[in-house]
PDB file of N, CA and C in Angstrom:
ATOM      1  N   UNK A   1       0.828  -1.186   0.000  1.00  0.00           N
ATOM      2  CA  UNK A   1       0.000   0.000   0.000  1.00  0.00           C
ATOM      3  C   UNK A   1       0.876   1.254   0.000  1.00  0.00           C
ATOM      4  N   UNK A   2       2.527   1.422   1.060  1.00  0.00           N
ATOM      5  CA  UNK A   2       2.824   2.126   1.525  1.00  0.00           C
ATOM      6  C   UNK A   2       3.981   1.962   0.027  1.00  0.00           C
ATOM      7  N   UNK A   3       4.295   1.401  -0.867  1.00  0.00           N
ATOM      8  CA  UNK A   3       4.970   0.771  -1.695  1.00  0.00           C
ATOM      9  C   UNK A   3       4.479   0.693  -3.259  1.00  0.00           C
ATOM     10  N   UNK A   4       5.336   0.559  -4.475  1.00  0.00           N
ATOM     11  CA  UNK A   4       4.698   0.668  -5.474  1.00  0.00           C
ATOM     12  C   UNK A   4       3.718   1.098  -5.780  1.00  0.00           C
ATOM     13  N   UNK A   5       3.073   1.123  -6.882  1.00  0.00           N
ATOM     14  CA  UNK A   5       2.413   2.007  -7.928  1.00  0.00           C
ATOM     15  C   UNK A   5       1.282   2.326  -6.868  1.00  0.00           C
ATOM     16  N   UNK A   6       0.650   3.755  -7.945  1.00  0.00           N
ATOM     17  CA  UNK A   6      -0.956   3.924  -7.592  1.00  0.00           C
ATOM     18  C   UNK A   6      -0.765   4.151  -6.004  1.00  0.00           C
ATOM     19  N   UNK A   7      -0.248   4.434  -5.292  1.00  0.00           N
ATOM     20  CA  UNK A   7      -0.281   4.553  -3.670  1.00  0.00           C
ATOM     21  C   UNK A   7      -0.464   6.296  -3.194  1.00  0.00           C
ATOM     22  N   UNK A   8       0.062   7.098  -4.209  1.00  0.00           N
ATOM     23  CA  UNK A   8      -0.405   8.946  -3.689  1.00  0.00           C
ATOM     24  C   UNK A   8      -1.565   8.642  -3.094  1.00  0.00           C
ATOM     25  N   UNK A   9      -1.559   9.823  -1.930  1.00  0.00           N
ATOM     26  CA  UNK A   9      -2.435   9.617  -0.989  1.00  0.00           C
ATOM     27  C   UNK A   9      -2.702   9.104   0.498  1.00  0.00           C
ATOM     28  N   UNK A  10      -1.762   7.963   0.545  1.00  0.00           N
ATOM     29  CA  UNK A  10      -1.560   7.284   1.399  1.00  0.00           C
ATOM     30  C   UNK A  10       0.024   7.751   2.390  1.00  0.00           C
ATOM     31  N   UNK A  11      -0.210   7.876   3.601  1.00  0.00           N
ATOM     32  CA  UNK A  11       1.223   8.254   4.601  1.00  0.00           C
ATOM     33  C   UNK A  11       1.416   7.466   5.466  1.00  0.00           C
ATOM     34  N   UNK A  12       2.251   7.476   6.275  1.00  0.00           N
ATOM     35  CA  UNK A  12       2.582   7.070   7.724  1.00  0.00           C
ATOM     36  C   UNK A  12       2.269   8.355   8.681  1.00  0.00           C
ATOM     37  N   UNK A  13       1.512   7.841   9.792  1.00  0.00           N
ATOM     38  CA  UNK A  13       1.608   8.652  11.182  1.00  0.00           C
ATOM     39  C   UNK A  13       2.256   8.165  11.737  1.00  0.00           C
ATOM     40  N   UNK A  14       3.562   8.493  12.350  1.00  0.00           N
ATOM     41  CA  UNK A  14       4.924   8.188  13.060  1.00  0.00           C
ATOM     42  C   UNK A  14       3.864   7.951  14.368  1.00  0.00           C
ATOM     43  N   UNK A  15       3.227   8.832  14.871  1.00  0.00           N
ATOM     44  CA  UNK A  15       2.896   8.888  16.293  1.00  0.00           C
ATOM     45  C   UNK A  15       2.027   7.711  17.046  1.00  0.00           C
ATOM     46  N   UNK A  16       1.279   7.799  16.123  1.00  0.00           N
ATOM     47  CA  UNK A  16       0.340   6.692  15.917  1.00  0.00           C
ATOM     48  C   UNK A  16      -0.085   5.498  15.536  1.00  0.00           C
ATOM     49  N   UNK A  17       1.506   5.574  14.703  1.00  0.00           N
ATOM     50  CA  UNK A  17       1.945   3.779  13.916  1.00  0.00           C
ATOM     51  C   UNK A  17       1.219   3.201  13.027  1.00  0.00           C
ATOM     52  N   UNK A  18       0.574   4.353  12.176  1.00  0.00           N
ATOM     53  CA  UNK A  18      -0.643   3.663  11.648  1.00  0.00           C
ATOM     54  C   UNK A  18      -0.740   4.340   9.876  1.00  0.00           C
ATOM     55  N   UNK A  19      -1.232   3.608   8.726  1.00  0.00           N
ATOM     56  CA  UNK A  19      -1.216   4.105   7.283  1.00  0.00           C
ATOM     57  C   UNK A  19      -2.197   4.810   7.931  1.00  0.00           C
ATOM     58  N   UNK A  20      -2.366   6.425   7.082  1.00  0.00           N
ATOM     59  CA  UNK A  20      -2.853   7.015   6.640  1.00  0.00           C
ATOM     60  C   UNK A  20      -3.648   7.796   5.528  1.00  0.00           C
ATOM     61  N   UNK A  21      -4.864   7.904   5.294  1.00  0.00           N
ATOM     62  CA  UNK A  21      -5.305   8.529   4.187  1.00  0.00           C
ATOM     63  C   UNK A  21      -6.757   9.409   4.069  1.00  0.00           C
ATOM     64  N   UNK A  22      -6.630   9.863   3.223  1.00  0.00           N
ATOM     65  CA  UNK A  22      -8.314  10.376   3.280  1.00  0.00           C
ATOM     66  C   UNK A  22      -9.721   9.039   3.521  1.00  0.00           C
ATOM     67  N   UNK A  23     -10.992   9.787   3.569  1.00  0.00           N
ATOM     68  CA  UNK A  23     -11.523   8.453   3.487  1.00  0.00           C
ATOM     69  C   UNK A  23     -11.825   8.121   2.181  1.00  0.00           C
ATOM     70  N   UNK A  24     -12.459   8.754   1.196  1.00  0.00           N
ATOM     71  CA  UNK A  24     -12.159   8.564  -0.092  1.00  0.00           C
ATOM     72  C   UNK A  24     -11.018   7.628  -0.696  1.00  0.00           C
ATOM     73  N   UNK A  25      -9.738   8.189  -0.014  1.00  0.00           N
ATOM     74  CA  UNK A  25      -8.358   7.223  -0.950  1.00  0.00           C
ATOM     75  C   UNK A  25      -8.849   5.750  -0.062  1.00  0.00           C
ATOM     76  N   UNK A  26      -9.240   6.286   1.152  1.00  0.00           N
ATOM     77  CA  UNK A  26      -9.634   4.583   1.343  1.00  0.00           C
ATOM     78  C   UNK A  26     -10.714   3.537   0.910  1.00  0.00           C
ATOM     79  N   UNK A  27     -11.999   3.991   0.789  1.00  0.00           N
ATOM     80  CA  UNK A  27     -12.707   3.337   0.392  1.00  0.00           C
ATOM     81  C   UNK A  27     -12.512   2.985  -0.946  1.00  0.00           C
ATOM     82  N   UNK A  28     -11.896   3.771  -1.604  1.00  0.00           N
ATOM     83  CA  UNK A  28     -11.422   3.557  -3.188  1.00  0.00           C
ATOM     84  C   UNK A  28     -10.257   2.184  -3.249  1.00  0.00           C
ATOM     85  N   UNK A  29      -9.423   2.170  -2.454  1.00  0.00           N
ATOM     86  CA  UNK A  29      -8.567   1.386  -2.640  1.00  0.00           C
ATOM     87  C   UNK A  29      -9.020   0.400  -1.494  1.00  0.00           C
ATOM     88  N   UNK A  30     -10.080   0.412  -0.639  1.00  0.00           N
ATOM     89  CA  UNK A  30     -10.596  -0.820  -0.298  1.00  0.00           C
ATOM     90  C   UNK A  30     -11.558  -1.591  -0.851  1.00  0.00           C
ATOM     91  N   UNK A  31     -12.407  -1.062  -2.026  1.00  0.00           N
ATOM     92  CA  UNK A  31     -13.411  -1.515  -2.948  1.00  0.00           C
ATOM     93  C   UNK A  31     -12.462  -2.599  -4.203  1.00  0.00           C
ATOM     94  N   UNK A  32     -11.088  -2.600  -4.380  1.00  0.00           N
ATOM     95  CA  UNK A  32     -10.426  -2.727  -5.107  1.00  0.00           C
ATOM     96  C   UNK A  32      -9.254  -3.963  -4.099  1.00  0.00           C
ATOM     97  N   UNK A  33      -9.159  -4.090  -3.193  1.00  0.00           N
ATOM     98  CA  UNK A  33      -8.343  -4.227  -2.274  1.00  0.00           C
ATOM     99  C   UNK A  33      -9.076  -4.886  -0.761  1.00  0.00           C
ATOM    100  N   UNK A  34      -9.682  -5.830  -1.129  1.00  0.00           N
ATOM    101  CA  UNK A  34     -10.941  -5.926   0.158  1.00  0.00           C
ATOM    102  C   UNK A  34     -10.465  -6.986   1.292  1.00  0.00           C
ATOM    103  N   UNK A  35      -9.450  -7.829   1.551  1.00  0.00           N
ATOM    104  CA  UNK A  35      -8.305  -7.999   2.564  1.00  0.00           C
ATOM    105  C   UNK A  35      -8.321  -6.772   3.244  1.00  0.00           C
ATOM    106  N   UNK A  36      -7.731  -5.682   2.871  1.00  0.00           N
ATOM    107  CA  UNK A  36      -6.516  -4.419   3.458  1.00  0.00           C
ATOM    108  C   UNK A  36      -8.168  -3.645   4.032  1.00  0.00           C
ATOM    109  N   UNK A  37      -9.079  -3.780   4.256  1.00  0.00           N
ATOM    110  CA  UNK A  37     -10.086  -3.060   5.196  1.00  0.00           C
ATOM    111  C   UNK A  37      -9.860  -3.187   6.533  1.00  0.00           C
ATOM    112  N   UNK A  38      -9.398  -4.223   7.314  1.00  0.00           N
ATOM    113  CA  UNK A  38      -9.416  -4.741   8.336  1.00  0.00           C
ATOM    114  C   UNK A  38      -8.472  -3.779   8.877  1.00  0.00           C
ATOM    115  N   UNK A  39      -7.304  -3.307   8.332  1.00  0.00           N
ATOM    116  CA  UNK A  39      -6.192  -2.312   8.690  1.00  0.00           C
ATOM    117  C   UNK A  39      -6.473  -0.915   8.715  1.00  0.00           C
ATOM    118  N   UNK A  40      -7.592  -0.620   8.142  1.00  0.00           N
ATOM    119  CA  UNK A  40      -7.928   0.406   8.174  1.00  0.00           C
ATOM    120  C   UNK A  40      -7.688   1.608   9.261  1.00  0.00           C
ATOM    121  N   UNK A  41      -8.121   1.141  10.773  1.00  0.00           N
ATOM    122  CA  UNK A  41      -7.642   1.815  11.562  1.00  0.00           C
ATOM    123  C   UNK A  41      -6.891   1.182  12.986  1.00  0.00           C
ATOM    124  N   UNK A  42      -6.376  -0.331  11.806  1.00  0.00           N
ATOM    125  CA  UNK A  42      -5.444  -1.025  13.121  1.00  0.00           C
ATOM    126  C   UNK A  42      -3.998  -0.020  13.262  1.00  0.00           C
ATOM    127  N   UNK A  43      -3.181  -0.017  14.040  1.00  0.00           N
ATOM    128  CA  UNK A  43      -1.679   0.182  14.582  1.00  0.00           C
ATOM    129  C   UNK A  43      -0.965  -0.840  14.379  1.00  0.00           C
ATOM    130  N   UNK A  44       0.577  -0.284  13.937  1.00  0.00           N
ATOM    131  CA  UNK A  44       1.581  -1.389  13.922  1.00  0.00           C
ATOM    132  C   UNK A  44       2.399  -0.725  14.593  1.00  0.00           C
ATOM    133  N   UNK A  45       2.698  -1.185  15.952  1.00  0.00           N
ATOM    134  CA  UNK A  45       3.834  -0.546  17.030  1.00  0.00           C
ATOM    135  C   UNK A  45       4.990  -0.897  16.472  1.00  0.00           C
ATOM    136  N   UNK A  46       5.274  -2.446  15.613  1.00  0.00           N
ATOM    137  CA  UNK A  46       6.418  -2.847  15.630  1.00  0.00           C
ATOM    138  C   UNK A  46       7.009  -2.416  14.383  1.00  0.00           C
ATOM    139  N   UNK A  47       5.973  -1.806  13.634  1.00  0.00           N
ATOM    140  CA  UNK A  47       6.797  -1.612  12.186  1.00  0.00           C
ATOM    141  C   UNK A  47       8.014  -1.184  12.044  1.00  0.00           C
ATOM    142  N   UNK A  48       8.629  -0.316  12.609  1.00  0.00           N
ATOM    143  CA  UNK A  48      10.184   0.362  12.765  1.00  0.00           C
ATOM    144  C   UNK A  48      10.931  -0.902  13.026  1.00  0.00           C
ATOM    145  N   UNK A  49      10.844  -2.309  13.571  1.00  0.00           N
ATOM    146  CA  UNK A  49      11.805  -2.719  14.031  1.00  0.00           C
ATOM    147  C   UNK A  49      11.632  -4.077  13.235  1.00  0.00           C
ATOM    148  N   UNK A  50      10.257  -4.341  12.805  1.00  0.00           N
ATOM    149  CA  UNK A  50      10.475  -5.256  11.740  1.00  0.00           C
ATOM    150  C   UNK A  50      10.514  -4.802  10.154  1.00  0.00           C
ATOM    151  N   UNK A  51      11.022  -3.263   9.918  1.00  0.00           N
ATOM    152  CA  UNK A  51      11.259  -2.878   8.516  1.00  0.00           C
ATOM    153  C   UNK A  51      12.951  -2.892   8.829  1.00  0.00           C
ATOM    154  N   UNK A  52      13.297  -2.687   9.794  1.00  0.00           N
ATOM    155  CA  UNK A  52      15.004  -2.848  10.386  1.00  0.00           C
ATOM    156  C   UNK A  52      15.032  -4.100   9.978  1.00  0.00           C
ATOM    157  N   UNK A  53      14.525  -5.324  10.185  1.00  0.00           N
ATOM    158  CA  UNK A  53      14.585  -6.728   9.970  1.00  0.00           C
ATOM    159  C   UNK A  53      14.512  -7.396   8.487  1.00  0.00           C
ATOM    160  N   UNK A  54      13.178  -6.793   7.806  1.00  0.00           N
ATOM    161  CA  UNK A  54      13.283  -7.291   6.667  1.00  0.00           C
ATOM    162  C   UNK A  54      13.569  -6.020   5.413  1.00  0.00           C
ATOM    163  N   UNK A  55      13.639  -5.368   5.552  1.00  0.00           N
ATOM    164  CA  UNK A  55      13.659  -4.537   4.647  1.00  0.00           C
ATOM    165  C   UNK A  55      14.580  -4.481   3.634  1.00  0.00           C
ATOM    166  N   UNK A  56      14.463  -5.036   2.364  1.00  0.00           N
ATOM    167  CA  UNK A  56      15.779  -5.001   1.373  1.00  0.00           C
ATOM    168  C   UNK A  56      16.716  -3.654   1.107  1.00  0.00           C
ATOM    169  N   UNK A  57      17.611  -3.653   1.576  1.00  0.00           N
ATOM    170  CA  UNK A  57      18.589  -2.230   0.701  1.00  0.00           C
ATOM    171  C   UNK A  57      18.769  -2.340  -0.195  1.00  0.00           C
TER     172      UNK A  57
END
């Protein structure tokens, strides 16, 4: 989501650990994308330390 194509729109809230977007960019790319609803307004505390882990350079 946060990655390749078609994604403008979409951010990170550092504070909050969580994707960001309008609701529009969301329902649009959850009508299209209907898995990724559930995340909608989950948190990922750990993301910083498992993008340290897997993240390709």
């Amino acid at each position: 989501m946060l990655s390749g194509k078609d994604n403008s729109g979409f951010g990170w809230d550092e504070y909050r650990q969580m994707v960001v977007a309008e609701c529009a960019m969301w329902n649009s790319y959850i009508s299209s994308h209907k898995a990724v609803g559930q995340f909608r307004h989950s948190n990922f505390p750990y993301c910083d330390q498992l993008t340290s882990i897997y993240a390709k350079d």
